[in-house]
PDB file of N, CA and C in Angstrom:
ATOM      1  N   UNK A   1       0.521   1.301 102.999  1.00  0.00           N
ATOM      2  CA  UNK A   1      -0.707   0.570 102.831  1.00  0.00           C
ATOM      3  C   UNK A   1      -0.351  -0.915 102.767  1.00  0.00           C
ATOM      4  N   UNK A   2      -1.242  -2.072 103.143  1.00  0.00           N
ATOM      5  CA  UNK A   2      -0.513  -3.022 103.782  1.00  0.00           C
ATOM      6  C   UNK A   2      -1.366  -3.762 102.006  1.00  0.00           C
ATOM      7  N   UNK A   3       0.212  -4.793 101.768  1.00  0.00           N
ATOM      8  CA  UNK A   3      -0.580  -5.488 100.391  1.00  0.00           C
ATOM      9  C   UNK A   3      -1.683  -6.328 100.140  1.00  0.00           C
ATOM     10  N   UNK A   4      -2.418  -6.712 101.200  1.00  0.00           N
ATOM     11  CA  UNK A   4      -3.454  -7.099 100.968  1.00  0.00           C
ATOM     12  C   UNK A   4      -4.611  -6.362 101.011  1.00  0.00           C
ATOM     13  N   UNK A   5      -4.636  -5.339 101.552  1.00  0.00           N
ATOM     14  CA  UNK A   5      -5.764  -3.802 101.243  1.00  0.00           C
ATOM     15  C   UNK A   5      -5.076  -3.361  99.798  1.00  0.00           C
ATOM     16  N   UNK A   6      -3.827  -3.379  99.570  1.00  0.00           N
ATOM     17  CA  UNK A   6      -3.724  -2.903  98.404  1.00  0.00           C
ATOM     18  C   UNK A   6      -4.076  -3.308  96.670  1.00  0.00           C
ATOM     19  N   UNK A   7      -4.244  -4.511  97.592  1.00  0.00           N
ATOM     20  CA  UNK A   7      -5.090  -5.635  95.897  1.00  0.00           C
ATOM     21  C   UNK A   7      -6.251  -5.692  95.814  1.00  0.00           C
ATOM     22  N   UNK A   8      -7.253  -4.625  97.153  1.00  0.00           N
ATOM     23  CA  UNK A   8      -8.697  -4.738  96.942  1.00  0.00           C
ATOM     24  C   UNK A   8      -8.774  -3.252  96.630  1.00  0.00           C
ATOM     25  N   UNK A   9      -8.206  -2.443  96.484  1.00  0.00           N
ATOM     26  CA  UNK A   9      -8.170  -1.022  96.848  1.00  0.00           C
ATOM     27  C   UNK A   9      -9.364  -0.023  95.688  1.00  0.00           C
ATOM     28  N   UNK A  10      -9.078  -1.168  94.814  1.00  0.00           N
ATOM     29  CA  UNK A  10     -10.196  -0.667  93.323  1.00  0.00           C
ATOM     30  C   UNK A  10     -11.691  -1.675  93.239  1.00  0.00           C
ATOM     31  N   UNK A  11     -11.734  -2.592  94.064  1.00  0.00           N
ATOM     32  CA  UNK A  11     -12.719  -3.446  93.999  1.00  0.00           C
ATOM     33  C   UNK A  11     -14.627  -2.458  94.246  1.00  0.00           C
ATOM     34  N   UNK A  12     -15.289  -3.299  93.717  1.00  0.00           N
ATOM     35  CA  UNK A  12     -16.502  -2.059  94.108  1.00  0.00           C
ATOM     36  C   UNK A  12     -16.488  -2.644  95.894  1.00  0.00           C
ATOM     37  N   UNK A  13     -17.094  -1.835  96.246  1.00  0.00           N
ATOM     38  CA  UNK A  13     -17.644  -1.323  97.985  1.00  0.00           C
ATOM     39  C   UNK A  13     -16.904  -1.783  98.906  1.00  0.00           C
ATOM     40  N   UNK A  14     -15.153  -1.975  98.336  1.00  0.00           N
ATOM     41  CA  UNK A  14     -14.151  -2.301  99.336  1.00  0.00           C
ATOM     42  C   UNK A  14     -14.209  -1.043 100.228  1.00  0.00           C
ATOM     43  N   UNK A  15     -13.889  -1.126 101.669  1.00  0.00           N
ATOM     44  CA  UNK A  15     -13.414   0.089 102.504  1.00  0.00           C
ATOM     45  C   UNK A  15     -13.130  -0.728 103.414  1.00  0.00           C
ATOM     46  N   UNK A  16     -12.188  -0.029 104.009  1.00  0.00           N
ATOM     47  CA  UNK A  16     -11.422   0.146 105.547  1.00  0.00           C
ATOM     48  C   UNK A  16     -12.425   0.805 106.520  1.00  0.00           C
ATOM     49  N   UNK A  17     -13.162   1.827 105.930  1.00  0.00           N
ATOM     50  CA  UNK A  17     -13.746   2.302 107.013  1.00  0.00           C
ATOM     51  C   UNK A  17     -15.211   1.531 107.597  1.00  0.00           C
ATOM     52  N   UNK A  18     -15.911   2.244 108.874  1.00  0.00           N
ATOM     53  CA  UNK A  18     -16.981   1.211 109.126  1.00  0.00           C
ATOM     54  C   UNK A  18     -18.326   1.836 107.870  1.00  0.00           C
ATOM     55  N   UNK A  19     -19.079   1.023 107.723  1.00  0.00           N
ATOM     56  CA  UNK A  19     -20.357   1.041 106.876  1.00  0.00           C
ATOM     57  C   UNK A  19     -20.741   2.749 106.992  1.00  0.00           C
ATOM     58  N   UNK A  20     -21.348   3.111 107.767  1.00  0.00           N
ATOM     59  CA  UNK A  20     -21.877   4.600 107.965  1.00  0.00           C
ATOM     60  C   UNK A  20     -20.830   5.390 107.389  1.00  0.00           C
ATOM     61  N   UNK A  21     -19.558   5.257 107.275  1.00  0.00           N
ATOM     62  CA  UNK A  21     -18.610   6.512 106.571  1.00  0.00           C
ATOM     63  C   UNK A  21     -18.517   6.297 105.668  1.00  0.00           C
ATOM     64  N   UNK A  22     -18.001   5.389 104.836  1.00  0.00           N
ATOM     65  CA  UNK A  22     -18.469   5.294 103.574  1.00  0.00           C
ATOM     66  C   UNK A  22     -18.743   4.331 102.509  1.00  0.00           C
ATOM     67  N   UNK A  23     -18.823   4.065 101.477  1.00  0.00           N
ATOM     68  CA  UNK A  23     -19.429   2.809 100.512  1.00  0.00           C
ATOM     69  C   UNK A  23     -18.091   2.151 100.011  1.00  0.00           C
ATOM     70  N   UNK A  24     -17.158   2.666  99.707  1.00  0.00           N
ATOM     71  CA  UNK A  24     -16.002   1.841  99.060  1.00  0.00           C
ATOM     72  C   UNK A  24     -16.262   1.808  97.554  1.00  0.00           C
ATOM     73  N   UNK A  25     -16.736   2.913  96.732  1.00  0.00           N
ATOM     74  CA  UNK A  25     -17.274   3.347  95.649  1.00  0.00           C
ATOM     75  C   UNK A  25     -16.620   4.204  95.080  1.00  0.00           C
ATOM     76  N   UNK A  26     -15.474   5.156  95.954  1.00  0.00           N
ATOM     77  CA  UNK A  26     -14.851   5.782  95.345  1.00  0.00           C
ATOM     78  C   UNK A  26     -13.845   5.829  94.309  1.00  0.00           C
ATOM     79  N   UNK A  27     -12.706   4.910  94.667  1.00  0.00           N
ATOM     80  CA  UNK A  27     -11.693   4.333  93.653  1.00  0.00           C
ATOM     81  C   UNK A  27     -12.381   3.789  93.157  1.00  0.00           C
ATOM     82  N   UNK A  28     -13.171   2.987  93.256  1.00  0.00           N
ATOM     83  CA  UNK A  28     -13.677   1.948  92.220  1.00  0.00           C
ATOM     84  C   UNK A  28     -14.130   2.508  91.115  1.00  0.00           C
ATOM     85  N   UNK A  29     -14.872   3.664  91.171  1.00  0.00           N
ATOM     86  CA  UNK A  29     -15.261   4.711  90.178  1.00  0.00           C
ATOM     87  C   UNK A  29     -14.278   5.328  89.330  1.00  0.00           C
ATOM     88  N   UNK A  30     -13.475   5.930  89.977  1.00  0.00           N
ATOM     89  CA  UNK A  30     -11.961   6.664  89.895  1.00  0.00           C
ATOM     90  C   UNK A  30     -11.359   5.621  88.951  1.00  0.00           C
ATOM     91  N   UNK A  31     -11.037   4.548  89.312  1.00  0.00           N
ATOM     92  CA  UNK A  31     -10.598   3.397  88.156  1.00  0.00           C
ATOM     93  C   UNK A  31     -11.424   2.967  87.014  1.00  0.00           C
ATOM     94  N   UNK A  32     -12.830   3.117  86.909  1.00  0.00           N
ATOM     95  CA  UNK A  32     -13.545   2.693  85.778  1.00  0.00           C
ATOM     96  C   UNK A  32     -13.168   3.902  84.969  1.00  0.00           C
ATOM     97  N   UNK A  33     -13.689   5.057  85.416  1.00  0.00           N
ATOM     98  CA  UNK A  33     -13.388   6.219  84.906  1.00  0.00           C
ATOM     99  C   UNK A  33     -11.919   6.369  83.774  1.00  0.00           C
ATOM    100  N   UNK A  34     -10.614   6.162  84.748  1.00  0.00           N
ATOM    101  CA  UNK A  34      -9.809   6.496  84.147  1.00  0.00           C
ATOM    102  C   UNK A  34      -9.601   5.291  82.957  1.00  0.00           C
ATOM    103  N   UNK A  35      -9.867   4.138  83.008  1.00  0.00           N
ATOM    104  CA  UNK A  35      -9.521   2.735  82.480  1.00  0.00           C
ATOM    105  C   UNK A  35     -10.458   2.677  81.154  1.00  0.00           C
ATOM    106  N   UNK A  36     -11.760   3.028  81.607  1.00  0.00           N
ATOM    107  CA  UNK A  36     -12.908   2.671  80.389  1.00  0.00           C
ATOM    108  C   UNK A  36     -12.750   3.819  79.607  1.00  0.00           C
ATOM    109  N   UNK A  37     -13.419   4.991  79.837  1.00  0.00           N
ATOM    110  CA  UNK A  37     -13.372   6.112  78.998  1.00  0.00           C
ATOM    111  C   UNK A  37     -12.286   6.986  78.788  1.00  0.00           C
ATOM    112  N   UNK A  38     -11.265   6.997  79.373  1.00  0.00           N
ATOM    113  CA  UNK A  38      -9.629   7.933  78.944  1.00  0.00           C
ATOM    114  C   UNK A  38      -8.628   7.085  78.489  1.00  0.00           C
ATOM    115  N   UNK A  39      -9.227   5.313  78.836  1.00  0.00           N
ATOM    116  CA  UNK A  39      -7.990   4.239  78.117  1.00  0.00           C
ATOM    117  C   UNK A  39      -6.560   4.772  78.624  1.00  0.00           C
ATOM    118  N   UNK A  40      -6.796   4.807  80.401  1.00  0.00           N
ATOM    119  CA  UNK A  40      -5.598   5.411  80.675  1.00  0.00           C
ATOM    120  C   UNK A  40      -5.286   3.698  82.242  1.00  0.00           C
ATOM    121  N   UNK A  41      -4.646   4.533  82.755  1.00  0.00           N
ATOM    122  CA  UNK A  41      -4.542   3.413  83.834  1.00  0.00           C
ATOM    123  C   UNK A  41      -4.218   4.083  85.187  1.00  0.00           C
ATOM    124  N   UNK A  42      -4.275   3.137  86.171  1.00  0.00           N
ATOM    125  CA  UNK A  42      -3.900   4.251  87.687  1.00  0.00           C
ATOM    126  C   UNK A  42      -3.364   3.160  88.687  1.00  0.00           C
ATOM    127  N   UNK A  43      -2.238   3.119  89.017  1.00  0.00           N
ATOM    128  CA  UNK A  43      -1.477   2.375  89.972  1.00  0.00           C
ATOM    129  C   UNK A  43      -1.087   2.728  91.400  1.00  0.00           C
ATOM    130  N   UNK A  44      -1.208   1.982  92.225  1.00  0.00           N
ATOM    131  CA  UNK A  44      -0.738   2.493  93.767  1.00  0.00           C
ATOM    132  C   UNK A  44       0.383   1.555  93.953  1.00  0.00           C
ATOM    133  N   UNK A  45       1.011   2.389  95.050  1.00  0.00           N
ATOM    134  CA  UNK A  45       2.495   1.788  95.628  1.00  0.00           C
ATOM    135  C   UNK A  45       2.971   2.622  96.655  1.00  0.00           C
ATOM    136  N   UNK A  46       3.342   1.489  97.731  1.00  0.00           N
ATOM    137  CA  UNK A  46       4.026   2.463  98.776  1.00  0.00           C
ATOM    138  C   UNK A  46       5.233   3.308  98.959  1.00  0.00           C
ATOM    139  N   UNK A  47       5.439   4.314  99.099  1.00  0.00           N
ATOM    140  CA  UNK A  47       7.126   5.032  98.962  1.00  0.00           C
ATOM    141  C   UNK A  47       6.729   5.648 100.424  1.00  0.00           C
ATOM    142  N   UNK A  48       8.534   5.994 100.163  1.00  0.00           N
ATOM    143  CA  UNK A  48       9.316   6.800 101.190  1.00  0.00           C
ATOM    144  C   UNK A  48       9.538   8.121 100.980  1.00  0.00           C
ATOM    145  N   UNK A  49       8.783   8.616 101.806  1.00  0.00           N
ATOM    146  CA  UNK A  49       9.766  10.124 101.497  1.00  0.00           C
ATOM    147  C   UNK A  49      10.327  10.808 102.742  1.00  0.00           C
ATOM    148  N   UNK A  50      11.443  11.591 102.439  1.00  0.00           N
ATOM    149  CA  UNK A  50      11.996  12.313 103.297  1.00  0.00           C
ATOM    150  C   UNK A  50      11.679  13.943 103.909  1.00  0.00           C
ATOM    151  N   UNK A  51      10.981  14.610 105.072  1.00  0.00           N
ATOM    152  CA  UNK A  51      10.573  15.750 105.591  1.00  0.00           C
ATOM    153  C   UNK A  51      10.918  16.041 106.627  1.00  0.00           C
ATOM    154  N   UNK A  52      11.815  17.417 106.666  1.00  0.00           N
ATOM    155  CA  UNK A  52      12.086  17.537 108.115  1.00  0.00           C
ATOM    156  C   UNK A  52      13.090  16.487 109.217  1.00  0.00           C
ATOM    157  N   UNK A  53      13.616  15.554 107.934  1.00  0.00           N
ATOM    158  CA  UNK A  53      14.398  14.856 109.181  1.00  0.00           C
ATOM    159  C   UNK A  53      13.599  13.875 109.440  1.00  0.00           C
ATOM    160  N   UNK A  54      12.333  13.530 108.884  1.00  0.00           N
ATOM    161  CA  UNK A  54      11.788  12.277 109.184  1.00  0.00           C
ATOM    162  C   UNK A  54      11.495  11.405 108.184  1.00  0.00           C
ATOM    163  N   UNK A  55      11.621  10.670 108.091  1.00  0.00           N
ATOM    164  CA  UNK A  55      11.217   9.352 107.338  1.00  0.00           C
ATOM    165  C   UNK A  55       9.111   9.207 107.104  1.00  0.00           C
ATOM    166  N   UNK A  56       8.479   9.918 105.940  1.00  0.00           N
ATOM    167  CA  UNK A  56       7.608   9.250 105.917  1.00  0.00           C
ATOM    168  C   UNK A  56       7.294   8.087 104.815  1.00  0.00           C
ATOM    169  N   UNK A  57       6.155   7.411 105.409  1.00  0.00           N
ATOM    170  CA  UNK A  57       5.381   5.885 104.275  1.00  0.00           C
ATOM    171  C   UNK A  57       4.616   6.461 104.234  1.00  0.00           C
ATOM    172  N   UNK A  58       4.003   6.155 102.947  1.00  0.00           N
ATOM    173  CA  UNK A  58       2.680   6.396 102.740  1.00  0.00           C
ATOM    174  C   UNK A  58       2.188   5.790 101.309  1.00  0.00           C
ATOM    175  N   UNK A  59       1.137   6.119 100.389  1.00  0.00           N
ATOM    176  CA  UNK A  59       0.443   5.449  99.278  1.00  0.00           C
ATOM    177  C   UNK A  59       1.118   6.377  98.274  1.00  0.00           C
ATOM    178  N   UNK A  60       1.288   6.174  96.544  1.00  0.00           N
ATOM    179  CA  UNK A  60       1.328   6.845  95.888  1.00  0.00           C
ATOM    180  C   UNK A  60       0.419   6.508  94.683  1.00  0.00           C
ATOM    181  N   UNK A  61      -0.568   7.397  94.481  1.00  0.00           N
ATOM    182  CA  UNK A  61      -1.209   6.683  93.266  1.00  0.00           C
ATOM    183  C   UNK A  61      -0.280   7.832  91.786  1.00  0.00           C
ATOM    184  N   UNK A  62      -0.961   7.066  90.666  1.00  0.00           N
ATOM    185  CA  UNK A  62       0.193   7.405  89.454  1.00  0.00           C
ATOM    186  C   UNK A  62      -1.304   6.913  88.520  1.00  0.00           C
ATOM    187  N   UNK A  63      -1.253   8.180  88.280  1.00  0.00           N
ATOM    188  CA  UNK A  63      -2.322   8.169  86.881  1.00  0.00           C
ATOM    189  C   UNK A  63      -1.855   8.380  85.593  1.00  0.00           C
ATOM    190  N   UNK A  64      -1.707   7.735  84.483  1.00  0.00           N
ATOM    191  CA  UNK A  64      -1.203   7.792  83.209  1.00  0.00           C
ATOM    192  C   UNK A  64      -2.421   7.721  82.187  1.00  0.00           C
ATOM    193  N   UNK A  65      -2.307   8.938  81.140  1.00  0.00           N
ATOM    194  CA  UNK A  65      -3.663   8.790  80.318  1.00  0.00           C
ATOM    195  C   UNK A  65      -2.634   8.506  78.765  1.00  0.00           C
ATOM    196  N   UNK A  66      -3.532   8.048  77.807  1.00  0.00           N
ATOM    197  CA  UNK A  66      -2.834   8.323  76.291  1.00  0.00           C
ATOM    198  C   UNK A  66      -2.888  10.024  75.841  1.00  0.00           C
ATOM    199  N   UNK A  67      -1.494  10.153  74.910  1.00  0.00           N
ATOM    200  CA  UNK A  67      -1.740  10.965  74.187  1.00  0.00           C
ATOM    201  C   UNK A  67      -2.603  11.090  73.079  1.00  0.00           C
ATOM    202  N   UNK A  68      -3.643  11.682  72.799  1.00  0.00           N
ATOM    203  CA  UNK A  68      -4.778  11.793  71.127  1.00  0.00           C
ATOM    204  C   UNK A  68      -4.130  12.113  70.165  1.00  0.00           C
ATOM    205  N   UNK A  69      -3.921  11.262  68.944  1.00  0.00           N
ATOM    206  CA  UNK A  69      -3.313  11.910  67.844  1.00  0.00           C
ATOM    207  C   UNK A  69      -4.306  13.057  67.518  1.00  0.00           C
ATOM    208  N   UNK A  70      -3.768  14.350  67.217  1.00  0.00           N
ATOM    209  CA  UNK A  70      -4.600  15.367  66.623  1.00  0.00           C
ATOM    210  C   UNK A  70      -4.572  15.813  65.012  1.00  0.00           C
TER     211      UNK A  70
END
């Protein structure tokens, strides 16, 4: 994912795609969600992984919530 899509990636009604597919509402939700009410956080970053002998790139998101004292 190229770093300048990647610093809008949580913004409200960011998308890559054209208007008719979709709103750019999704992460943005996905991040209020995890941030406001679970007081957790969610990060993206590009990695490498290895399959078959090939080299893929791609996104990794990484969701971390708190533990609740019980």
């Amino acid at each position: 994912m190229p770093l300048n899509i990647m610093e809008k990636i949580f913004d409200p009604y960011f998308t890559t795609k054209h208007s008719s597919i979709g709103t750019g509402i999704g992460l943005y939700m996905t991040n209020q969600i995890i941030t406001k009410q679970f007081k957790g956080q969610i990060l993206v970053s590009n990695i490498e992984i290895e399959n078959n002998d090939k080299t893929l790139i791609g996104a990794e998101f990484k969701i971390t919530l708190p533990l609740e004292d019980i």
